[in-house]
Protein backbone atom coordinates (compact mmCIF):
# COMPACT_ATOMS: atom_id res chain seq x y z
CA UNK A 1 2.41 -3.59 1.49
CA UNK A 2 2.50 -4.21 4.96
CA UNK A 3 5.74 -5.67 5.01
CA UNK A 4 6.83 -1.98 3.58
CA UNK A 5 4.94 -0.32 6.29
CA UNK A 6 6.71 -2.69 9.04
CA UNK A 7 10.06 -2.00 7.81
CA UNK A 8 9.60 1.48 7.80
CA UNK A 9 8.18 1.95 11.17
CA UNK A 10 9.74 -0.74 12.87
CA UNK A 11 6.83 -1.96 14.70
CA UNK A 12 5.04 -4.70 15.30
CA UNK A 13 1.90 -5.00 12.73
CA UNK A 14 -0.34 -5.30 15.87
CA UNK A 15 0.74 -2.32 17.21
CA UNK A 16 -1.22 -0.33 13.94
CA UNK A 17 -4.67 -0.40 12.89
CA UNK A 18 -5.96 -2.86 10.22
CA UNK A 19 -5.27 -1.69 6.38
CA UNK A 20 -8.21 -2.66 5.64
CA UNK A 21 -9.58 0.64 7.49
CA UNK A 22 -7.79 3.25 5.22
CA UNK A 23 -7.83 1.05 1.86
CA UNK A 24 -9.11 -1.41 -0.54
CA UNK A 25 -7.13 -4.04 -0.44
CA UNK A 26 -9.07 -5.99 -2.98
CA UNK A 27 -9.15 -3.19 -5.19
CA UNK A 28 -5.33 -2.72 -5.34
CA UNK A 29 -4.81 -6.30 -6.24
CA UNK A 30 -7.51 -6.21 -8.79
CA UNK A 31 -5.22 -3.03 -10.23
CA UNK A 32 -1.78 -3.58 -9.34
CA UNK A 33 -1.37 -6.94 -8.24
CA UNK A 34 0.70 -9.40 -10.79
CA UNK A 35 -0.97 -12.36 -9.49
CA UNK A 36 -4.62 -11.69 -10.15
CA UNK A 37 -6.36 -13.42 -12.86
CA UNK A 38 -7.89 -11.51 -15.75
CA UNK A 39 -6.71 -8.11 -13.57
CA UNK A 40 -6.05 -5.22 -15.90
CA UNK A 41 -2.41 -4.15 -16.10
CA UNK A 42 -2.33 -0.56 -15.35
CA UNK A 43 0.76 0.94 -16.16
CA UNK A 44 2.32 4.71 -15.17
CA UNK A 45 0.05 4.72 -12.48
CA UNK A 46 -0.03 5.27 -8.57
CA UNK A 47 -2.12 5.09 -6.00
CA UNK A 48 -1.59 7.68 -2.37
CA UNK A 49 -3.70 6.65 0.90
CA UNK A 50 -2.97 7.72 4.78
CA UNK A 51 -2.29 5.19 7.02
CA UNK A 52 -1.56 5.57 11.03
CA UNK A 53 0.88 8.49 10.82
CA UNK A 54 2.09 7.48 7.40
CA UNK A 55 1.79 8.16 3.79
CA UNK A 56 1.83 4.93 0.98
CA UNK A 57 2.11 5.76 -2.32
CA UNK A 58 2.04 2.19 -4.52
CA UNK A 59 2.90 2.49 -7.92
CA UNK A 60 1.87 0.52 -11.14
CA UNK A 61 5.71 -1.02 -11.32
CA UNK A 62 5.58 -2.73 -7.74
CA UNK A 63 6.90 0.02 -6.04
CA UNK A 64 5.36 0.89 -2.39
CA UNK A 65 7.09 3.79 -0.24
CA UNK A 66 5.78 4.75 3.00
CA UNK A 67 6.98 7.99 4.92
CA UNK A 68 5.96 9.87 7.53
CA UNK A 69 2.49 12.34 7.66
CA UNK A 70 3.45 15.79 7.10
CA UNK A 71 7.07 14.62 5.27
């Protein structure tokens, strides 16, 4: 996810605030991430949080698109 948010902004990740402050990044895994043991396998579903000046929206099929606030 932060990779996504990087390429869209074009910044260095130390230039933005931790992700951990505007999500649970443990609790994303535990829903969408392929790699977590016994994690339940939510499909058709999304999640939306702020971050910075920027909108993610992750989605159940490994999709993550960031845009700009007010976009």
């Amino acid at each position: 996810m932060t990779a996504a948010v990087n390429q869209h902004t074009r910044r260095d990740p130390t230039e933005l605030p931790p992700l951990t402050e505007h999500v649970d990044t443990d609790a994303l895994d535990a829903l969408f991430g392929r790699d977590t043991p016994g994690a339940p396998r939510v499909t058709g579903a999304s999640l939306e949080f702020n971050y910075a000046d920027f909108v993610v929206t992750v989605e159940s099929v490994g999709r993550i698109e960031v845009r700009d606030a007010g976009r």
